[in-house]
N, C-alpha and C. Protein backbone atom coordinates (compact mmCIF):
# COMPACT_ATOMS: atom_id res chain seq x y z
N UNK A 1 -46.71 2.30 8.99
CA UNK A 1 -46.20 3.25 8.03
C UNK A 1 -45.13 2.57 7.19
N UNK A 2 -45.11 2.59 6.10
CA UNK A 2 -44.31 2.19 4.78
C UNK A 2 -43.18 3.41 4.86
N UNK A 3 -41.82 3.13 4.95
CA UNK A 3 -40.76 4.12 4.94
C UNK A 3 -40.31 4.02 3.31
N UNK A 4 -39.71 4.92 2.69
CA UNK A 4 -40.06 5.40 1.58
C UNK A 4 -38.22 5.53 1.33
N UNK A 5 -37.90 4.59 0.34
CA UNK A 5 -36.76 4.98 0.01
C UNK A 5 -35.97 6.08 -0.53
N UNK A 6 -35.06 6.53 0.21
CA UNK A 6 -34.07 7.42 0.40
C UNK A 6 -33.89 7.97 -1.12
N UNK A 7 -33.66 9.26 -1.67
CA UNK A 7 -33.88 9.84 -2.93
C UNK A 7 -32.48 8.99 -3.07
N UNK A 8 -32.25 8.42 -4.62
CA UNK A 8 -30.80 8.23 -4.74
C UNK A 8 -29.93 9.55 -5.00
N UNK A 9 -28.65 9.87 -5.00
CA UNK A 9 -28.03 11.05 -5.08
C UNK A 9 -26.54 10.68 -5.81
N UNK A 10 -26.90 11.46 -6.93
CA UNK A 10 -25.61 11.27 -7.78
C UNK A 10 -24.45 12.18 -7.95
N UNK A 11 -23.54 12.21 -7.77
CA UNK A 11 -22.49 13.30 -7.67
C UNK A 11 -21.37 13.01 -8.73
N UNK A 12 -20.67 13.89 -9.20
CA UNK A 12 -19.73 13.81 -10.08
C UNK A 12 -18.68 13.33 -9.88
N UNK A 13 -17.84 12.29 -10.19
CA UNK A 13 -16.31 11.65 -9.78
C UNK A 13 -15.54 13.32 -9.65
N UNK A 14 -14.89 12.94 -8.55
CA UNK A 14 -13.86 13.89 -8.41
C UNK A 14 -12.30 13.37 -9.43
N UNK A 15 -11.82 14.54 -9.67
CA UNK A 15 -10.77 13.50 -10.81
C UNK A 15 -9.59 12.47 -10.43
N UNK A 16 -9.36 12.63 -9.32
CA UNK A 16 -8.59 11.56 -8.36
C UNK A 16 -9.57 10.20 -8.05
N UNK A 17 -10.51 10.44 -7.88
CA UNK A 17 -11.57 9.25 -8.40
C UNK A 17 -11.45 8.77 -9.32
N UNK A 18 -11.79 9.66 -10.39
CA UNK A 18 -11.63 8.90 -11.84
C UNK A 18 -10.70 8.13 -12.04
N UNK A 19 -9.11 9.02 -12.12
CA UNK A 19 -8.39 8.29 -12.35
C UNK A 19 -8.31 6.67 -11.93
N UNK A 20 -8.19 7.12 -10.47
CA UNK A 20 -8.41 5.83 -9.76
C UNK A 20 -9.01 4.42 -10.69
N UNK A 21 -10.47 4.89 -10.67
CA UNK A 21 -11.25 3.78 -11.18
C UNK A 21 -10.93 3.40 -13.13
N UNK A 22 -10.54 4.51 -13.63
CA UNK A 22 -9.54 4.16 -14.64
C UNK A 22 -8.62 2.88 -14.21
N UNK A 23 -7.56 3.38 -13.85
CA UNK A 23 -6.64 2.56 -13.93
C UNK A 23 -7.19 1.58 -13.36
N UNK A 24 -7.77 1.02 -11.78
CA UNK A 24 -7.65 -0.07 -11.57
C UNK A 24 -8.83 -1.00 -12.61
N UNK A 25 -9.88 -0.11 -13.52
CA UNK A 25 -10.43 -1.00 -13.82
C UNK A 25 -9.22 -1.65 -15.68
N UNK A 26 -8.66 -1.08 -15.86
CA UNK A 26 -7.59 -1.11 -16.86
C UNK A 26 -6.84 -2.42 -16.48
N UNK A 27 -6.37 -2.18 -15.03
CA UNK A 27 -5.42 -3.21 -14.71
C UNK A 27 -6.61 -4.69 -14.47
N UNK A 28 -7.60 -4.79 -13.93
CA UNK A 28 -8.54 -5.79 -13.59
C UNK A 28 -8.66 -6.67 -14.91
N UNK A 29 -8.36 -5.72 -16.45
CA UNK A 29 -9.08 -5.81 -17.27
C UNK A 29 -7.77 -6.70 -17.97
N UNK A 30 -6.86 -6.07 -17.70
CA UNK A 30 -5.48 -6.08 -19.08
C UNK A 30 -4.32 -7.46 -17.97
N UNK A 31 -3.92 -6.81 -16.82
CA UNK A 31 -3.27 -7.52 -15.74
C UNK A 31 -3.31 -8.66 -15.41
N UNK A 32 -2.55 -9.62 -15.18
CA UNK A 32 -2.62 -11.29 -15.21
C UNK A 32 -2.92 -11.19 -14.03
N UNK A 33 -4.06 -11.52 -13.14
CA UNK A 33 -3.91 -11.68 -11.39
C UNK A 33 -4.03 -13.20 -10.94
N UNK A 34 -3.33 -13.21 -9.78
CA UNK A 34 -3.27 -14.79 -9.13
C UNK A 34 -3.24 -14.49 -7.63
N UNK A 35 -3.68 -15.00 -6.95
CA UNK A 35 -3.89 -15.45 -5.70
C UNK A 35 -3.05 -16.30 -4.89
N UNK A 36 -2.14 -16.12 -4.38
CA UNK A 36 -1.81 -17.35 -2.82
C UNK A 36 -2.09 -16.85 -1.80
N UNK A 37 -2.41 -17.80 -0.66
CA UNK A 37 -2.88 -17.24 0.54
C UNK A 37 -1.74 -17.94 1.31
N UNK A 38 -1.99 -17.51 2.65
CA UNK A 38 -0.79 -18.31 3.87
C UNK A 38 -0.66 -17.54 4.55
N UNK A 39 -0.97 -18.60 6.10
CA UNK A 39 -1.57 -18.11 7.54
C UNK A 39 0.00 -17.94 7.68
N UNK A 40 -0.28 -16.88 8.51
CA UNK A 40 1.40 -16.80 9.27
C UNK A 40 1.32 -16.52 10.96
N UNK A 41 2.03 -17.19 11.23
CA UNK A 41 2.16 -16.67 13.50
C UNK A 41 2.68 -15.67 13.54
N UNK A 42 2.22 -14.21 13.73
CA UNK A 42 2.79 -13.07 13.66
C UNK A 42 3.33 -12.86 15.16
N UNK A 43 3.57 -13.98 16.19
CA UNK A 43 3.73 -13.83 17.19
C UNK A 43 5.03 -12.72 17.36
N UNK A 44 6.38 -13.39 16.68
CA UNK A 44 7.75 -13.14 17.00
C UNK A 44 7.76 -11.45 16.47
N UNK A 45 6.94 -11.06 14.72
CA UNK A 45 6.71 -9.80 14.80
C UNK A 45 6.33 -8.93 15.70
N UNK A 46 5.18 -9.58 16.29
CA UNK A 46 4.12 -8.77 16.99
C UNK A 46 5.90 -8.18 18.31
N UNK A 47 5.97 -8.99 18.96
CA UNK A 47 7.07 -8.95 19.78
C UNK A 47 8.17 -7.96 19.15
N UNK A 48 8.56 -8.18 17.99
CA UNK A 48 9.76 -7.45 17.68
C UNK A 48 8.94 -5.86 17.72
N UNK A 49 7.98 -5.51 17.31
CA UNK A 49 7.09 -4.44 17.02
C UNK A 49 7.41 -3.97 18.36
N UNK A 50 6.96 -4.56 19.39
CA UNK A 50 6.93 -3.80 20.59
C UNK A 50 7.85 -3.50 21.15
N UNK A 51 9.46 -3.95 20.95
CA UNK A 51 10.57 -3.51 21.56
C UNK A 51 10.83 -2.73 20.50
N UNK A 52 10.97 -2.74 19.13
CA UNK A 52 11.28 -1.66 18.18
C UNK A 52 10.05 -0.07 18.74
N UNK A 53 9.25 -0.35 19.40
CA UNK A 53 8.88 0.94 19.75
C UNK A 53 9.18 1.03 21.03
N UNK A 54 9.76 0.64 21.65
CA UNK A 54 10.56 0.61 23.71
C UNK A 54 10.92 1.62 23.06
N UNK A 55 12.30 1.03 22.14
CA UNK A 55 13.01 1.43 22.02
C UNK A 55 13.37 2.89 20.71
N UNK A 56 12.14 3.30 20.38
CA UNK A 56 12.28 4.62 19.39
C UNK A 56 10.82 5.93 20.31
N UNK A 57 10.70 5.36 21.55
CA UNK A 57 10.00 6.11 21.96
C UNK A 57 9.96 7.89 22.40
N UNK A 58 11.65 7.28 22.44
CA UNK A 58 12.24 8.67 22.72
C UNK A 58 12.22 9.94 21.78
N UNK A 59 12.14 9.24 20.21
CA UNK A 59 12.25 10.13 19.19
C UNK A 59 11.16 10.34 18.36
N UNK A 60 9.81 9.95 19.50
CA UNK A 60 8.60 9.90 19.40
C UNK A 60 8.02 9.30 18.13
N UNK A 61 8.52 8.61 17.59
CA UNK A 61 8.29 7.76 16.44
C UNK A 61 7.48 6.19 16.68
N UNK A 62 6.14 6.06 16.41
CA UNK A 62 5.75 4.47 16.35
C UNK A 62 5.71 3.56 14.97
N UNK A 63 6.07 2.68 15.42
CA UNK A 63 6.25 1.62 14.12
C UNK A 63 4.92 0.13 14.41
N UNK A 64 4.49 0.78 13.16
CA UNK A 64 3.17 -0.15 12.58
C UNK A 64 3.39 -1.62 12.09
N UNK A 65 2.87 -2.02 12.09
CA UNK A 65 2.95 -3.34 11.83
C UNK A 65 3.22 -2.78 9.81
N UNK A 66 2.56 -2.42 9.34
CA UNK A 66 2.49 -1.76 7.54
C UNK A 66 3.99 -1.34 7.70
N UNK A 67 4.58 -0.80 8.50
CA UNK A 67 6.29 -0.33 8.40
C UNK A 67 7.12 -1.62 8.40
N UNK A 68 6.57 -2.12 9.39
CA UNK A 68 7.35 -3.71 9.19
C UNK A 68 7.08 -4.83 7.96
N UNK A 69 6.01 -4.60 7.53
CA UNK A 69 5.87 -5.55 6.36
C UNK A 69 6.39 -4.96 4.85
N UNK A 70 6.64 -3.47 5.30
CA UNK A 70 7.46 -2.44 4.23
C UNK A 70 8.25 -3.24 3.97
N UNK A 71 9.03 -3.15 5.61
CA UNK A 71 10.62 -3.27 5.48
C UNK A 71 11.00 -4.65 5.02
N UNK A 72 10.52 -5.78 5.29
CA UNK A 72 10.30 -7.02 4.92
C UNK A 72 10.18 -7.51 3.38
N UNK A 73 8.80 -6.64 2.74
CA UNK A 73 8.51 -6.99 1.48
C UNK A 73 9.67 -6.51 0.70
N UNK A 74 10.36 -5.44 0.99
CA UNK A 74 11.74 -4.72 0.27
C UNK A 74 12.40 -5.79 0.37
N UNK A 75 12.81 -6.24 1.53
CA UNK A 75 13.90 -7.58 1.61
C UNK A 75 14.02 -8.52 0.72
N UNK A 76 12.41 -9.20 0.68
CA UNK A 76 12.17 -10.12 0.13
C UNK A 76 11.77 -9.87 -1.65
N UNK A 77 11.80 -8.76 -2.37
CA UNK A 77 11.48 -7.97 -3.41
C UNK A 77 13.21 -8.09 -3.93
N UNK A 78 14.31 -8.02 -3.18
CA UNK A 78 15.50 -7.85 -3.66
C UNK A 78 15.64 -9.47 -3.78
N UNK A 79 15.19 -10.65 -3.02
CA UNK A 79 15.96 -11.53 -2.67
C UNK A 79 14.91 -12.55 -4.20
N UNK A 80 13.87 -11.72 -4.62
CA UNK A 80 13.10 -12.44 -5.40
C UNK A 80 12.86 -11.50 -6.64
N UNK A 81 13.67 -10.96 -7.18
CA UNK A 81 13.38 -10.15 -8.19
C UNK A 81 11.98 -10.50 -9.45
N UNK A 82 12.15 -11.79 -9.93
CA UNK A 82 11.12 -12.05 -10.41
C UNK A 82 9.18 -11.56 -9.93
N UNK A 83 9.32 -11.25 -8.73
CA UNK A 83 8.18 -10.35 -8.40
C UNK A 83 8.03 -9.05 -8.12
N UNK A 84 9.49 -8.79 -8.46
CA UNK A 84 9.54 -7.14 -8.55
C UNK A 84 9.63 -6.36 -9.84
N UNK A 85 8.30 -7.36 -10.63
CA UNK A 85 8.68 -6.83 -11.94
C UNK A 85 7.35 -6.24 -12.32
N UNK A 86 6.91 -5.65 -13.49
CA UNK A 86 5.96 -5.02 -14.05
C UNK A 86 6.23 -5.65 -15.98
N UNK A 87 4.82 -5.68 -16.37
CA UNK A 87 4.62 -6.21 -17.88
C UNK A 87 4.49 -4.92 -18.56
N UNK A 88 5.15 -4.80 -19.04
CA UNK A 88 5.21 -3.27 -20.68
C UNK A 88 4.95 -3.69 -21.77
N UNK A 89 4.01 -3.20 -22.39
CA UNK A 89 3.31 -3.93 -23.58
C UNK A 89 3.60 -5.49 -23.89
N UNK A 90 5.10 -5.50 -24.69
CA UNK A 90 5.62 -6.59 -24.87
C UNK A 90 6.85 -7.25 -24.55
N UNK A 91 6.95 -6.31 -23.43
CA UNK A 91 8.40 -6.71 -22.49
C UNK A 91 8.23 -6.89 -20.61
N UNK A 92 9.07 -7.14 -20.19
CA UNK A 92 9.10 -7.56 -18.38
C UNK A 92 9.96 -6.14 -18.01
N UNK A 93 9.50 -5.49 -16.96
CA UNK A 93 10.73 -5.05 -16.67
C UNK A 93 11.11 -4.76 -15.40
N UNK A 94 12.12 -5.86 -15.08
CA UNK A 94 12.69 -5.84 -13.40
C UNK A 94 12.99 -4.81 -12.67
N UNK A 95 12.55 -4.39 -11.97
CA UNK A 95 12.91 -3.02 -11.43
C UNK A 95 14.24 -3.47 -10.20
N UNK A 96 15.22 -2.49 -10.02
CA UNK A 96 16.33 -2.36 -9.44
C UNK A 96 16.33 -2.35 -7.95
N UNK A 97 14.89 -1.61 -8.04
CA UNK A 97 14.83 -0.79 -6.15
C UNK A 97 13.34 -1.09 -5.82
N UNK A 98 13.00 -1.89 -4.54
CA UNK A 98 12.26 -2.11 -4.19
C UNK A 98 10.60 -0.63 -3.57
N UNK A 99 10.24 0.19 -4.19
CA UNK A 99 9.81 1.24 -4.12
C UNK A 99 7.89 0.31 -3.72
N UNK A 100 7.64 0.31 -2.25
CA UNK A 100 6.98 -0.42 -1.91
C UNK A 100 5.62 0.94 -1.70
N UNK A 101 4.45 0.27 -2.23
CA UNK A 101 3.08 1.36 -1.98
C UNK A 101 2.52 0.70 -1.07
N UNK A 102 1.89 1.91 -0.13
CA UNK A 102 0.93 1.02 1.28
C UNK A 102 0.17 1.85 0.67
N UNK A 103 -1.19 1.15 0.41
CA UNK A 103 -2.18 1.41 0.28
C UNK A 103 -3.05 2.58 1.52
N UNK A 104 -4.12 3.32 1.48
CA UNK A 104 -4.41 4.60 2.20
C UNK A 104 -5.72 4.75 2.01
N UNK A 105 -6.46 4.80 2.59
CA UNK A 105 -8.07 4.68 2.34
C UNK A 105 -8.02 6.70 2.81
N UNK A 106 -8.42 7.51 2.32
CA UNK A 106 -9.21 8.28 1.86
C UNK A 106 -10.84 8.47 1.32
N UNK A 107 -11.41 9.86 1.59
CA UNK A 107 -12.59 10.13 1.44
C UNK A 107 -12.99 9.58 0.04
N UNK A 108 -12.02 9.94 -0.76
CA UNK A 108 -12.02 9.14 -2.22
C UNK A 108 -12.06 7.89 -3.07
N UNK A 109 -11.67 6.95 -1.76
CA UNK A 109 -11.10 6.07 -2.21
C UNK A 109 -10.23 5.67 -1.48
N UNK A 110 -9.27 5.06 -2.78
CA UNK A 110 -8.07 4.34 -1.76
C UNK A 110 -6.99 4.23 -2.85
N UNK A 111 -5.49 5.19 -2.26
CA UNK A 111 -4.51 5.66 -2.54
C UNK A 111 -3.34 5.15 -2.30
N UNK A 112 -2.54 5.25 -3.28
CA UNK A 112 -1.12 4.62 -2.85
C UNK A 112 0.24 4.96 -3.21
N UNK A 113 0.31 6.01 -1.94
CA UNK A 113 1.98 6.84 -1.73
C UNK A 113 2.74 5.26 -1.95
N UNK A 114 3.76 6.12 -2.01
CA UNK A 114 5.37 4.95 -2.62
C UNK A 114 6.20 5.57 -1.41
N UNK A 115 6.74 4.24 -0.84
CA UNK A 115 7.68 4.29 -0.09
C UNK A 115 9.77 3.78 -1.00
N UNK A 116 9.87 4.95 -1.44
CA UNK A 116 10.67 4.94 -2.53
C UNK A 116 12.07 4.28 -2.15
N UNK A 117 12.80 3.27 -2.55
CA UNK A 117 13.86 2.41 -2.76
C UNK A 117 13.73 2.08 -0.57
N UNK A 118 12.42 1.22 -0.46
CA UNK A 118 12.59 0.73 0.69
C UNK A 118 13.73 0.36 1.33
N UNK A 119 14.07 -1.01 0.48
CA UNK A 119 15.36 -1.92 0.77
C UNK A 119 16.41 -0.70 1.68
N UNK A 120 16.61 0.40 1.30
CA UNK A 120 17.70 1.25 1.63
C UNK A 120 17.66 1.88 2.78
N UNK A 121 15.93 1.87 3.39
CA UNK A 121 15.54 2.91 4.36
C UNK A 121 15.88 1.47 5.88
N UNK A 122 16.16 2.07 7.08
CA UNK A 122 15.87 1.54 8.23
C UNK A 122 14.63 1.64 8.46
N UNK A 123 13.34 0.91 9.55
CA UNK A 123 12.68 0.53 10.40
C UNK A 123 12.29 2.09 10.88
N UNK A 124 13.10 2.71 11.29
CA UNK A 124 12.87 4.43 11.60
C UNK A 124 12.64 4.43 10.04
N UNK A 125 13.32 5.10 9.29
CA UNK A 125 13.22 6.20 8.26
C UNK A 125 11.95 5.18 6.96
N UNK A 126 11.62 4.28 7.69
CA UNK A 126 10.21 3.97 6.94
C UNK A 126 9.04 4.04 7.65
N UNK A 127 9.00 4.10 9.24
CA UNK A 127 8.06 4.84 9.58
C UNK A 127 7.52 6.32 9.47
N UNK A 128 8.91 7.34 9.71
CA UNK A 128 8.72 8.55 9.54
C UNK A 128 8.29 8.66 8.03
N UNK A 129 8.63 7.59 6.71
CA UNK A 129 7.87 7.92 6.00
C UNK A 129 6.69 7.63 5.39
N UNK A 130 6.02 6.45 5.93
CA UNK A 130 4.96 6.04 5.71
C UNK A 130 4.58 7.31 6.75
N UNK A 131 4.49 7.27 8.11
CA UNK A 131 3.57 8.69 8.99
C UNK A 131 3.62 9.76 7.98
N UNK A 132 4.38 10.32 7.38
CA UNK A 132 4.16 11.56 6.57
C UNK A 132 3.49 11.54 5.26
N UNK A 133 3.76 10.24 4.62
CA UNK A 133 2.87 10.24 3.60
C UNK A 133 1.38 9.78 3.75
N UNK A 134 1.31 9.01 4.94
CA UNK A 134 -0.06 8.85 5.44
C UNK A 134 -1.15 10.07 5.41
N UNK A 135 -0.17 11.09 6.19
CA UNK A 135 -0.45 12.57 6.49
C UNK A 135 -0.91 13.06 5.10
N UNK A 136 -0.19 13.34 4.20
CA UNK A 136 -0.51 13.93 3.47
C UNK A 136 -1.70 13.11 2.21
N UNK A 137 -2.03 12.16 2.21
CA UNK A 137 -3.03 11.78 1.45
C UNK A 137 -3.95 11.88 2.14
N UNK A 138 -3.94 11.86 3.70
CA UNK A 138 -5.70 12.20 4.21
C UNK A 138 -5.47 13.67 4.34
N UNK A 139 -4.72 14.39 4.10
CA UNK A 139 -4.79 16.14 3.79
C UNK A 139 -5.10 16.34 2.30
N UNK A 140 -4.92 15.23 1.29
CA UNK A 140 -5.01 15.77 -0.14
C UNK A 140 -3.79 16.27 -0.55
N UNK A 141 -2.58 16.42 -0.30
CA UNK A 141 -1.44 17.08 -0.18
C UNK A 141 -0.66 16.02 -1.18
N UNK A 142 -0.90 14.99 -1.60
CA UNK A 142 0.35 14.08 -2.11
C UNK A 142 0.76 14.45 -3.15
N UNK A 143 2.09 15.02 -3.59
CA UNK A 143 1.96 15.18 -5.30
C UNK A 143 2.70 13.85 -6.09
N UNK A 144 2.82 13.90 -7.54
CA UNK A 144 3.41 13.02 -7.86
C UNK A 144 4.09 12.03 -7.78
N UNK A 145 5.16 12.58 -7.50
CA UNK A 145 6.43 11.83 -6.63
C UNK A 145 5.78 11.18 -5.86
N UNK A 146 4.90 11.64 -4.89
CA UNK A 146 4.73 10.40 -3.45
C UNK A 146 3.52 9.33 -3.87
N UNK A 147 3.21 9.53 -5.19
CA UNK A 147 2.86 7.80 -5.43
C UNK A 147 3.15 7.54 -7.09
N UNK A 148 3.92 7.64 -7.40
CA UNK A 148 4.30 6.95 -8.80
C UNK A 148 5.66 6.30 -8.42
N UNK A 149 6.25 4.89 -9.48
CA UNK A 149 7.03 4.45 -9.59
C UNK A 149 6.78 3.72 -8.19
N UNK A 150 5.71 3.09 -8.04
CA UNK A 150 5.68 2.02 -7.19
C UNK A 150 5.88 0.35 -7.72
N UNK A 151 6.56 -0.15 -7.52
CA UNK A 151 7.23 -1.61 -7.86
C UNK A 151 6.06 -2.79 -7.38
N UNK A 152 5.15 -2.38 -6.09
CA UNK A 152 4.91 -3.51 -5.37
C UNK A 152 4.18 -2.61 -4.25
N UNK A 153 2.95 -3.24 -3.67
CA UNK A 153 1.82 -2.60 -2.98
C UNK A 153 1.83 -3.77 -2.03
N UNK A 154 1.56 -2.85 -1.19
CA UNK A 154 0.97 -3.64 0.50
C UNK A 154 -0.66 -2.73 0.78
N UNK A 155 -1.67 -3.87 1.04
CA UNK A 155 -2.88 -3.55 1.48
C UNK A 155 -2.87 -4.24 2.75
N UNK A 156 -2.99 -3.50 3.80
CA UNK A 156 -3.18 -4.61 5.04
C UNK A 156 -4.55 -4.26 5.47
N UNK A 157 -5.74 -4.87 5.92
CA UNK A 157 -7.18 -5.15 6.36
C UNK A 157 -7.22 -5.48 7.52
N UNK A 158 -5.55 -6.38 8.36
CA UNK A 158 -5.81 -6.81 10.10
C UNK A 158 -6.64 -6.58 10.50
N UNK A 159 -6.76 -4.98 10.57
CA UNK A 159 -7.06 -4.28 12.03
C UNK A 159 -8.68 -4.23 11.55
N UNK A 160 -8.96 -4.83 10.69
CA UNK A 160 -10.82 -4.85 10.57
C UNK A 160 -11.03 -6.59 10.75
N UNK A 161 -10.23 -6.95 10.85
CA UNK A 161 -10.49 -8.38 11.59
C UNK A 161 -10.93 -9.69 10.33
N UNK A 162 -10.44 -8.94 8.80
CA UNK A 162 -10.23 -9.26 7.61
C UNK A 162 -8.94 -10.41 7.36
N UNK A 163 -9.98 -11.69 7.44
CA UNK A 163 -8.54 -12.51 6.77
C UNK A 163 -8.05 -13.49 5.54
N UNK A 164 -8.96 -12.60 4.73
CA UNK A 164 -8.53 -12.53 3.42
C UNK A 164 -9.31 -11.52 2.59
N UNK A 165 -8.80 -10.45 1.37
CA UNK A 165 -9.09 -10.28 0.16
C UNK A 165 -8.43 -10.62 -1.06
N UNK A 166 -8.86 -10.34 -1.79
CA UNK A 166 -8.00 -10.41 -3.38
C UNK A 166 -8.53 -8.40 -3.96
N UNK A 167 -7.10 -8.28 -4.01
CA UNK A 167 -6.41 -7.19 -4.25
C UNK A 167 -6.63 -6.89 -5.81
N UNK A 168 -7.33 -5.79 -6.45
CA UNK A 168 -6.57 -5.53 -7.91
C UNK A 168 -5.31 -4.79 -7.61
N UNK A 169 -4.48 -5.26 -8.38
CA UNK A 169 -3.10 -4.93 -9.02
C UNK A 169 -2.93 -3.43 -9.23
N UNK A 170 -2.59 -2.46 -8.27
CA UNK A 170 -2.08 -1.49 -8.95
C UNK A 170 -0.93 -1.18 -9.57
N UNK A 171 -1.12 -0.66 -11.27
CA UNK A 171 -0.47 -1.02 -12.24
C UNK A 171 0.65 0.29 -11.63
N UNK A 172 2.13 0.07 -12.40
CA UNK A 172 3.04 0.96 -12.29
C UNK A 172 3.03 2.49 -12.59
């Protein structure tokens, strides 16, 4: 028996889709992108990860490896301003506060709440807010505020055993 390919089925972009594929195909299109790669021994993290949750167990809070590379990329976003910048037509413009997006895979796609002036938050108060904004983009719940005025995006793939992509740029 000859099996008979599957009817194709076309459905309408939902408008959070759209947008989506707007912009990133805008930024793919308009956006300077570059690539470095570099293996790192996540040993001493991996370690710090696990006593930073000994020790917040009590206030039932876990910290992700994405909370730690938050808190990190903020660090390193203040200590390197030149990559905490965004291109405006015909100007640069350095942003002040490290406002870091973790990327969020959704039924839609893939979304990105802002973890707003990182640099400022502790190890706690960037887990509790990555967990809540996590929450609310796989509820559909995110409004404005929890993803605009992002400076700088984190996509992490680890945990699919991914060790490398190239990222489009989500634009500001």
């Amino acid at each position: 028996a000859v099996a008979t390919p599957a009817e194709e089925k076309v459905v309408p972009l939902t408008p959070l889709r759209r947008v989506i594929g707007q912009r990133l195909t805008q930024s793919f299109r308009d956006v300077p992108h570059f690539v470095v790669t570099l293996e790192v021994d996540m040993s001493a993290c991996t370690r710090f990860r696990e006593q930073a949750n000994k020790r917040l167990a009590a206030q039932n809070v876990r910290v992700s490896f994405n909370d730690v590379l938050v808190k990190l990329v903020a660090q390193a976003l203040l200590q390197h301003p030149a990559v905490n910048a965004s291109f405006e037509d015909t100007q640069l413009r350095y942003h002040s506060a490290a406002n870091v997006g973790v990327a969020v895979a959704i039924p839609d796609g893939l979304i990105v709440p802002v973890v707003h002036r990182a640099e400022q938050k502790s190890l706690l108060e960037i887990a509790r807010a990555t967990g809540q904004l996590t929450q609310k983009a796989r509820a559909g719940r995110l409004d404005e505020q929890d993803v605009t005025g992002g400076t700088f995006t984190i996509s992490n793939m680890g945990m699919y055993e991914v060790d490398l992509f190239t990222a489009i740029i989500n634009p500001p």
